[in-house]
Protein backbone atom coordinates (compact mmCIF):
# COMPACT_ATOMS: atom_id res chain seq x y z
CA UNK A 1 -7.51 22.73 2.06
CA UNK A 2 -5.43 25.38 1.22
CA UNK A 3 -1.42 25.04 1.68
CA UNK A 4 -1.23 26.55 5.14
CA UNK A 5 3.15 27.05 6.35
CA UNK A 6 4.11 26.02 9.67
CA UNK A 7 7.45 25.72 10.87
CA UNK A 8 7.86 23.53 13.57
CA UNK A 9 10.31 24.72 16.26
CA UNK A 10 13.48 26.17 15.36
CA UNK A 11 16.69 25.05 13.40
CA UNK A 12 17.46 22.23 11.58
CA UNK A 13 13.76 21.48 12.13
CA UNK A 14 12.44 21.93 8.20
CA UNK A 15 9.22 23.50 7.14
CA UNK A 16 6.31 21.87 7.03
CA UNK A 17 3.09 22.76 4.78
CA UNK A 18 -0.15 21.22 4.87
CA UNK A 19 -2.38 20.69 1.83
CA UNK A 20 -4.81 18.82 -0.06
CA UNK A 21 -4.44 15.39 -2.86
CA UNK A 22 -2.86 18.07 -5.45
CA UNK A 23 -0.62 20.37 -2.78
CA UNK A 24 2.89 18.44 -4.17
CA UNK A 25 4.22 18.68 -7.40
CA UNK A 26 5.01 15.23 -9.64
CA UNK A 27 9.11 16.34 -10.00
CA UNK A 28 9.37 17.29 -5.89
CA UNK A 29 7.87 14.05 -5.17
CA UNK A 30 9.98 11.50 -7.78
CA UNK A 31 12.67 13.49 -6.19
CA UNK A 32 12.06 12.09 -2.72
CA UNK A 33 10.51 8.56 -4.23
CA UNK A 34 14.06 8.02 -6.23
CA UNK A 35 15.28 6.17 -3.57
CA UNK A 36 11.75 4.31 -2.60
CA UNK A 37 9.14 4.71 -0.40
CA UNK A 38 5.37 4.31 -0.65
CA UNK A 39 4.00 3.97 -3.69
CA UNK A 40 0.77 4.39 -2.57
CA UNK A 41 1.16 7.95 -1.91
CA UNK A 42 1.56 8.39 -5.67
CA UNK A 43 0.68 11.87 -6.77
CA UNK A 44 -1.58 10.30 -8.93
CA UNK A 45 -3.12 7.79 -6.55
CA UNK A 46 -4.15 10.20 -4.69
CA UNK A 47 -5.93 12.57 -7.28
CA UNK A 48 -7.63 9.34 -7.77
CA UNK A 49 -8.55 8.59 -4.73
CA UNK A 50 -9.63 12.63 -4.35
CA UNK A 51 -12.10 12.59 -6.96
CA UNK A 52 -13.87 9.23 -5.84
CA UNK A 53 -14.23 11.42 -2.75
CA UNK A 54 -11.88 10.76 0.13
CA UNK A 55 -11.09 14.03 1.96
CA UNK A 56 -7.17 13.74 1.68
CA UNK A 57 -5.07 16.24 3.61
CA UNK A 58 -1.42 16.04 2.76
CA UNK A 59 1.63 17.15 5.06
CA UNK A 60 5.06 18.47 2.95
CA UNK A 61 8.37 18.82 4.73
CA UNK A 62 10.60 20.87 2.86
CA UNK A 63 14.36 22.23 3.41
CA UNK A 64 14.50 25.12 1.00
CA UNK A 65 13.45 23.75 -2.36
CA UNK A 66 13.64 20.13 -1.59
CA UNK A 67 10.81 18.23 -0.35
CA UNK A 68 12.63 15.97 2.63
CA UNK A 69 8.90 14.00 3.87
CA UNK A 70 5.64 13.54 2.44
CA UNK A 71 2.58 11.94 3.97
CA UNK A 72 -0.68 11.71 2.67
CA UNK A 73 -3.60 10.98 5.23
CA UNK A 74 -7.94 11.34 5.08
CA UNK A 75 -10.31 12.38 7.37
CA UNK A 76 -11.96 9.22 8.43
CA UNK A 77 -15.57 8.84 7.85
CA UNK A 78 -17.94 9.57 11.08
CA UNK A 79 -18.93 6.37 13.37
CA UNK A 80 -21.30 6.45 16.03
CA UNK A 81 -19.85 7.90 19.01
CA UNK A 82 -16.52 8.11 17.43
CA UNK A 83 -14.67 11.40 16.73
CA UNK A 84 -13.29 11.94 13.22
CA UNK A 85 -9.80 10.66 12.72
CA UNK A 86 -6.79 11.24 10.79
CA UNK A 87 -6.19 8.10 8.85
CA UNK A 88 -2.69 7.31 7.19
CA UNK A 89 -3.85 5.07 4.71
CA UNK A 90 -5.13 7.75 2.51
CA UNK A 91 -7.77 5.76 0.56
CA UNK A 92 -9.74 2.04 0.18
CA UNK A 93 -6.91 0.15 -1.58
CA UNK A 94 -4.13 1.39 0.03
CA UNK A 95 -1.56 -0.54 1.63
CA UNK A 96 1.03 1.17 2.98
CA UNK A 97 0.68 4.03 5.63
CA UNK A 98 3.95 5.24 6.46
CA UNK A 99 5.39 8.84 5.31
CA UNK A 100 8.03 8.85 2.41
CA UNK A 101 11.31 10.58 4.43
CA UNK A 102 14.55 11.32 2.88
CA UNK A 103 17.39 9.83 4.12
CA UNK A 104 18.32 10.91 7.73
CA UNK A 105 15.44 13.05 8.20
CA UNK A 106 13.05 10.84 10.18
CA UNK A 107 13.66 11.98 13.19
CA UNK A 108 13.62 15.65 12.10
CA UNK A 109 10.60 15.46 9.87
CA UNK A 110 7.97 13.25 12.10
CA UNK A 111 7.93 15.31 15.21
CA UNK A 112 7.45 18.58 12.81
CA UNK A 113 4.61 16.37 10.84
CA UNK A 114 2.54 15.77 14.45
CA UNK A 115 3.73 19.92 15.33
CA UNK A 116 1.90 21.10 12.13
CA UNK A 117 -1.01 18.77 12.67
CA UNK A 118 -1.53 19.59 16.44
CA UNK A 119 -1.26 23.72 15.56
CA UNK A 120 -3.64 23.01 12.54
CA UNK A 121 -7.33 23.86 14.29
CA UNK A 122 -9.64 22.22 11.84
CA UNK A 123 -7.51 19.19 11.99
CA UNK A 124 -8.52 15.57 14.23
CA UNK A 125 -5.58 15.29 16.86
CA UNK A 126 -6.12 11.62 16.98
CA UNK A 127 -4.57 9.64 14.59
CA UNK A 128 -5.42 5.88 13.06
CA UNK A 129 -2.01 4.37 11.61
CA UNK A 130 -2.76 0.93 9.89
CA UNK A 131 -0.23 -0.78 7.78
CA UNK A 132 2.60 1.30 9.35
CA UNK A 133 5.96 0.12 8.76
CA UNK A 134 7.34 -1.06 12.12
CA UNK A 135 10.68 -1.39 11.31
CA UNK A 136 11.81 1.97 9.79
CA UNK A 137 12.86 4.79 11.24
CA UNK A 138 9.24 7.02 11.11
CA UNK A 139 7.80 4.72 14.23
CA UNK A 140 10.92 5.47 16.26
CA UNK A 141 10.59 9.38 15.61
CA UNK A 142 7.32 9.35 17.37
CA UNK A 143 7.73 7.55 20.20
CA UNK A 144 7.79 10.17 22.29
CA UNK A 145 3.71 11.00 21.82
CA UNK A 146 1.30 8.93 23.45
CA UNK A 147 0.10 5.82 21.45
CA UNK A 148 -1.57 2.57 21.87
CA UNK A 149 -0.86 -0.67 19.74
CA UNK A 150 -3.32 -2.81 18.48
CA UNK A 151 -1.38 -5.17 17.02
CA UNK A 152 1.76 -6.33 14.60
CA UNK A 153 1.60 -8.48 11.63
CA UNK A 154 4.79 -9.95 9.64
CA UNK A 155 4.39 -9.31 5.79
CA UNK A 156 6.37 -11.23 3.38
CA UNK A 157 8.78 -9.53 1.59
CA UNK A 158 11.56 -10.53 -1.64
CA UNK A 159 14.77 -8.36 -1.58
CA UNK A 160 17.72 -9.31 -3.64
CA UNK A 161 19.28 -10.70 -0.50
CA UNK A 162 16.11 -12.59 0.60
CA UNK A 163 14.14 -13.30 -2.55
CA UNK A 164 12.47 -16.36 -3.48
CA UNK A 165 12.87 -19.10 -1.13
CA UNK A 166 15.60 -21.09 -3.20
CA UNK A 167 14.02 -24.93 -2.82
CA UNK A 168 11.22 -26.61 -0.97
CA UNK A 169 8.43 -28.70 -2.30
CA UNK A 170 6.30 -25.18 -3.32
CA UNK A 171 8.72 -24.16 -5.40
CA UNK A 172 9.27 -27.66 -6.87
CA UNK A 173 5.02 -28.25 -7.43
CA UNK A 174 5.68 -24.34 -9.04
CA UNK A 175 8.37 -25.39 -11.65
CA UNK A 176 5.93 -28.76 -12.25
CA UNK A 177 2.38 -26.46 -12.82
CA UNK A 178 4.61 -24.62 -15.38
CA UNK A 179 5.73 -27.46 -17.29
CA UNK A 180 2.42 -28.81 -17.27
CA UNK A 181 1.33 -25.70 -18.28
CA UNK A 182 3.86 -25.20 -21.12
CA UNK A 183 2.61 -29.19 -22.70
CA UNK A 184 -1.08 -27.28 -23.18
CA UNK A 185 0.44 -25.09 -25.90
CA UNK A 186 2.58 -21.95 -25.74
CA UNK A 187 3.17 -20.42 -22.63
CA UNK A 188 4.69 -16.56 -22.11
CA UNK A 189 4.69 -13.60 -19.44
CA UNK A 190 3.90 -10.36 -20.77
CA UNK A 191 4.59 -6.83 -18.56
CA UNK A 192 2.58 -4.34 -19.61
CA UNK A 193 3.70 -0.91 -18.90
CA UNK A 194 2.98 1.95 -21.16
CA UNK A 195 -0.55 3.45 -20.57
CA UNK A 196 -2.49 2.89 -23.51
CA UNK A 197 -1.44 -1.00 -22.68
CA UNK A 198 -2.30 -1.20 -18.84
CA UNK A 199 -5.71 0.46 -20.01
CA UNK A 200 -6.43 -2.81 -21.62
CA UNK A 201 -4.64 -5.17 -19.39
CA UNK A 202 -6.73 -4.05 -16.24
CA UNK A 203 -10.01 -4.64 -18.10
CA UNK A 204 -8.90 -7.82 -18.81
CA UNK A 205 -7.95 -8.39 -15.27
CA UNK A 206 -11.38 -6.82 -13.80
CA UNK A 207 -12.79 -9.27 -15.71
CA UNK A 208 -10.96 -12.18 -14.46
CA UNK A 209 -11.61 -11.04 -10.95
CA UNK A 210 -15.16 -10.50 -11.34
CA UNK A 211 -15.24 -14.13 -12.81
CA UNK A 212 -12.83 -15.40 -9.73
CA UNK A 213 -14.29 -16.21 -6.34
CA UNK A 214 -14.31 -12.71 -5.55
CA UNK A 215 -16.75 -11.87 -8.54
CA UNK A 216 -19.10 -14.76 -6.51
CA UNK A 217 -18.99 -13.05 -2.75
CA UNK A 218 -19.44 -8.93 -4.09
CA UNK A 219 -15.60 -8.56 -3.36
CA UNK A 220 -14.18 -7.95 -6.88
CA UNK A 221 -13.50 -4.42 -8.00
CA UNK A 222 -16.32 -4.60 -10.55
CA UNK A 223 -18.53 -4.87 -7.96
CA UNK A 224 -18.85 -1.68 -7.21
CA UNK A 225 -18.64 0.10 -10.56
CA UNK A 226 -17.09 3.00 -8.08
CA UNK A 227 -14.20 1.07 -7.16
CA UNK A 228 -13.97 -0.11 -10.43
CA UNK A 229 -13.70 3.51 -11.72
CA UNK A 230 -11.51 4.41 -9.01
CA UNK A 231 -8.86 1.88 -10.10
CA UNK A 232 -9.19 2.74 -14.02
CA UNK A 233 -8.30 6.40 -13.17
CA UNK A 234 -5.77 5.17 -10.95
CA UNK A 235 -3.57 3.22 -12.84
CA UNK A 236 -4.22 5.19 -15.80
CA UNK A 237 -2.50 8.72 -14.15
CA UNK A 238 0.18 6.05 -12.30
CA UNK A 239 1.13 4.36 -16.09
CA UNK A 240 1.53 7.92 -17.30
CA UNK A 241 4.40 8.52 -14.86
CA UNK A 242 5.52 5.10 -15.77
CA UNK A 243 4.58 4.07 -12.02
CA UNK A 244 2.83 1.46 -12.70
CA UNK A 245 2.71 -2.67 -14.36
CA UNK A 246 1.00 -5.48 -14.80
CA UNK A 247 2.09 -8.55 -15.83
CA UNK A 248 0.50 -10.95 -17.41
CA UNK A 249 0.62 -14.88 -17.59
CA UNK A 250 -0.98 -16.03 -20.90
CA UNK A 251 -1.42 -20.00 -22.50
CA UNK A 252 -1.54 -19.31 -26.25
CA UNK A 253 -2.53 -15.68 -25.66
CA UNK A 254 -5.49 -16.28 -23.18
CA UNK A 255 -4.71 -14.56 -19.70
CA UNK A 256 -4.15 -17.35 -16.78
CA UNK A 257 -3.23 -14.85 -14.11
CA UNK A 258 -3.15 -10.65 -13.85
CA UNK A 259 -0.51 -9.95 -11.05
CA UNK A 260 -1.16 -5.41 -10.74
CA UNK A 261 2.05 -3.90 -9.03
CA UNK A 262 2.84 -0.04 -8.10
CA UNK A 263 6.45 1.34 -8.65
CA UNK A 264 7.75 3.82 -6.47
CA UNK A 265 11.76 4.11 -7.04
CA UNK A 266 13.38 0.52 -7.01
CA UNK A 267 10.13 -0.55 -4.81
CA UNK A 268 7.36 -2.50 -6.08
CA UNK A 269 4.14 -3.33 -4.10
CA UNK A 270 1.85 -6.07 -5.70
CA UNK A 271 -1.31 -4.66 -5.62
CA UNK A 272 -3.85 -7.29 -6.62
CA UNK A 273 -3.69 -10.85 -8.58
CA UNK A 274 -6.57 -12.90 -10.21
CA UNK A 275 -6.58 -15.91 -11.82
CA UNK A 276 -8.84 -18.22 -14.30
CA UNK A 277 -10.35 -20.88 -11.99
CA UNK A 278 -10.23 -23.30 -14.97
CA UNK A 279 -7.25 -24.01 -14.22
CA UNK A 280 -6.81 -23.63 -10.81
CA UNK A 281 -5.27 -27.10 -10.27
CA UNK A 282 -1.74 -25.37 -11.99
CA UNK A 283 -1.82 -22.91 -9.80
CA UNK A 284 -1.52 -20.09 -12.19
CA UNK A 285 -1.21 -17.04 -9.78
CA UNK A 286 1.60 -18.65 -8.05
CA UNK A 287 3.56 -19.40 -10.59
CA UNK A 288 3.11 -16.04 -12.55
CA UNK A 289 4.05 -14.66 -8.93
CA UNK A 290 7.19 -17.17 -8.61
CA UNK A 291 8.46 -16.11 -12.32
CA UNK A 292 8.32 -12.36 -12.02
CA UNK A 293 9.67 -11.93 -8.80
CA UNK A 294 13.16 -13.19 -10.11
CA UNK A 295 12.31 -11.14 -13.34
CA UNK A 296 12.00 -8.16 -11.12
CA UNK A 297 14.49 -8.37 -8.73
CA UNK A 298 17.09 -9.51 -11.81
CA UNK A 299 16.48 -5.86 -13.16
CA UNK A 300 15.62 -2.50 -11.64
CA UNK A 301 13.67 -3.65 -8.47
CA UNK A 302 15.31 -4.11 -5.14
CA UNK A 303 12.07 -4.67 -2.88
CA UNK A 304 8.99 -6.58 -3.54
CA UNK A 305 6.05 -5.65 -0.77
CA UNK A 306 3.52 -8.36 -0.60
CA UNK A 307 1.20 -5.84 0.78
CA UNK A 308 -0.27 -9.27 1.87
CA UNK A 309 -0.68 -11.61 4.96
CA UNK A 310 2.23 -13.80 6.04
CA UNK A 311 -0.34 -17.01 5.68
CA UNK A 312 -0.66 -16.15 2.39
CA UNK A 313 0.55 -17.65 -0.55
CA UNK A 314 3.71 -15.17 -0.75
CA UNK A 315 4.15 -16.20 2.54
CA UNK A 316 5.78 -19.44 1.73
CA UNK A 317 7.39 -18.11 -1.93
CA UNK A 318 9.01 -14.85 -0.24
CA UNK A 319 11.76 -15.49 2.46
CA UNK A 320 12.15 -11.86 3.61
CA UNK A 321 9.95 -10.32 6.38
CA UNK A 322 8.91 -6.93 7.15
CA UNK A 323 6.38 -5.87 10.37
CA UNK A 324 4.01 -3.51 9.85
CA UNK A 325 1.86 -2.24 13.30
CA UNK A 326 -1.50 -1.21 13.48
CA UNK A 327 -1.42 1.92 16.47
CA UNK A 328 -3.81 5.06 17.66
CA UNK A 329 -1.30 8.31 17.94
CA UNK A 330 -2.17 11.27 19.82
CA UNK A 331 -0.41 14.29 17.62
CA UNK A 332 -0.89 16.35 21.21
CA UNK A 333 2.02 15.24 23.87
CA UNK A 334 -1.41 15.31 26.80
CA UNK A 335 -4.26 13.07 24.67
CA UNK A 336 -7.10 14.52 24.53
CA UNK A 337 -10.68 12.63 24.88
CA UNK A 338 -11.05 11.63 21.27
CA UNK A 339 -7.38 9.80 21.40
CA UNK A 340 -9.21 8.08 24.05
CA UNK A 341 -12.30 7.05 22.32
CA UNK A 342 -10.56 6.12 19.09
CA UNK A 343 -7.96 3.57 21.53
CA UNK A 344 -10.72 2.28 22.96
CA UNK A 345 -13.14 1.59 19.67
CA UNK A 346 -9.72 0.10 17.89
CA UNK A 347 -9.22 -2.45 20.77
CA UNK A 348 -12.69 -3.31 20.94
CA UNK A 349 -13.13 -3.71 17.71
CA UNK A 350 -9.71 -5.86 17.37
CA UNK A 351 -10.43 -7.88 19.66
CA UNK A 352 -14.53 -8.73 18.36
CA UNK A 353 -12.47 -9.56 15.31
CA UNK A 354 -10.54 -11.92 16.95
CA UNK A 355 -13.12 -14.01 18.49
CA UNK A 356 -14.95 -14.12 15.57
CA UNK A 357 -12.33 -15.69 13.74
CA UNK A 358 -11.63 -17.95 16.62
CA UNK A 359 -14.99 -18.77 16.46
CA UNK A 360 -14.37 -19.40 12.74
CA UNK A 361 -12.11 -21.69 12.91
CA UNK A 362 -13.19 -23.91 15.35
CA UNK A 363 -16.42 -24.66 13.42
């Protein structure tokens, strides 16, 4: 799609342009990620995620020459009696939905985002927001418009203020699978960052998924040699920018656990983490996970995003928490019938999901 201008009702409202997965340049949007933000909507991500054929269309708020909001979103892919939607996670492997926003301009910016979309004609009215941050001040900005919530989830975060839980009995079995480790021979964390190194280190850590549980049920990345090639390209164009790690957990140079994290500003966002099952019984993830968090948060980072569930593992390492909502958003103030049928096919299909796993669990 070609960058179309729209300005969204009068002063101090900024401009807003709508493009495609190349529409903002790499300086504009460091410029707005400086602070932090969503790494996921990575210039380079989605260029990725473009050429392994998601239909991206992005949205670019701007207040003379600086960009002030970004958000990335796809066309969703057709389902039977379904309208297409606008999705704000903008490919497979994203975690994160919400718009990057400068300071103070949320409430400017996500009204004039939902204007440009609405006054756009080849673009879905309804929109799908999963993974949106429910705490910041996007969600508020578009409360106004008519939505339905499907439900709320608590991810675990570490900040400097709330960072690794300080004692317990995981941390203490943690600091003992480490020592145990450390009497096999010689034990070290690597973090790989420059590109021609995170080339190599996320072969190595394809191949320890594929060899991982994962590998066993179809789920690992080299599964589908599409995915696979998705995530090469990737990471590649993200280590370029320097946007990108991963950090490695090695016994006498053999790789125990990959943890794969995405940088935007002074936020990182663990991505994915495999381990050797050999020696699952030291818990090798976990502790790589437990060590780098204070090695991150000890330098440049000031956020760590789980991107995972709260019963997760992080969930009892990390003591900060952040809600994220999953919600159908009309971009029209009067919804229109496809708003309706995409609220209605979200419940339905929320709630199938959470029988099933009822059902799950009690067998």
């Amino acid at each position: 799609m070609s960058a179309v201008p729209f300005l969204a009702g009068s002063d101090p409202a900024p401009r807003v342009t709508l493009g495609d997965a190349h529409a903002v340049s790499l300086p504009a949007w460091q410029a707005l990620a400086s602070a932090g933000g969503n790494g996921f909507m990575h210039p380079a991500a989605l260029a990725a995620a473009a050429e392994a054929g998601a239909d991206i269309v992005t949205l670019c708020a701007w207040r003379g020459e600086a960009l002030v909001g970004f958000w990335a979103l796809r066309r969703g892919r057709p389902q039977p009696l379904l309208p297409v939607q606008l999705e704000a996670l903008p490919y497979d492997y994203a975690f994160l939905s919400t718009p990057l926003l400068a300071q103070g301009e949320a409430a400017a910016v996500m009204p004039a985002f939902l204007a440009a979309i609405a006054a756009a004609p080849d673009l879905p009215k309804a929109l799908w927001l999963k993974d949106f941050d429910a705490d910041g001040p996007a969600l508020a900005a578009l409360a106004a418009l008519p939505q339905t919530s499907i439900r709320r989830l608590s991810r675990p975060v570490a900040t400097r203020e709330q960072g690794i839980k300080p004692s317990g009995s995981t941390r203490k079995k943690l600091r003992q699978h480490f020592n145990r480790l450390a009497a096999l021979g010689s034990v070290d964390i690597v973090d790989h960052r420059a590109p021609e190194a995170i080339g190599a280190a996320l072969d190595r850590f394809l191949v320890l998924e594929a060899a991982s549980w994962k590998g066993g049920k179809g789920t690992a990345l080299s599964s589908k040699p599409a995915d696979a090639g998705f995530a090469s390209r990737m990471f590649t164009g993200l280590a370029e920018t320097g946007a990108a790690s991963i950090i490695e957990l090695r016994l006498d140079g053999a790789v125990l656990a990959s943890q794969v994290l995405l940088h935007c500003g002074p936020h990182a966002f663990t991505w994915k983490i495999a381990f050797d099952g050999a020696f699952a019984k030291y818990s090798p993830g976990s502790v790589l996970v437990d060590r780098l968090t204070e090695t991150l948060l000890a330098g440049d980072i000031t956020l760590i995003d789980s991107c995972a569930l709260d019963s997760g593992f992080m969930g009892q390492l990390f003591s900060g928490r952040k809600t994220t909502v999953d919600l159908v958003l009309s971009a029209t103030p009067r919804p229109g019938l496809s708003y309706r049928l995409a609220a209605a096919y979200q419940q339905a299909y929320h709630q199938l999901r959470q029988w099933r796993d009822q059902l799950r669990a009690r067998r």
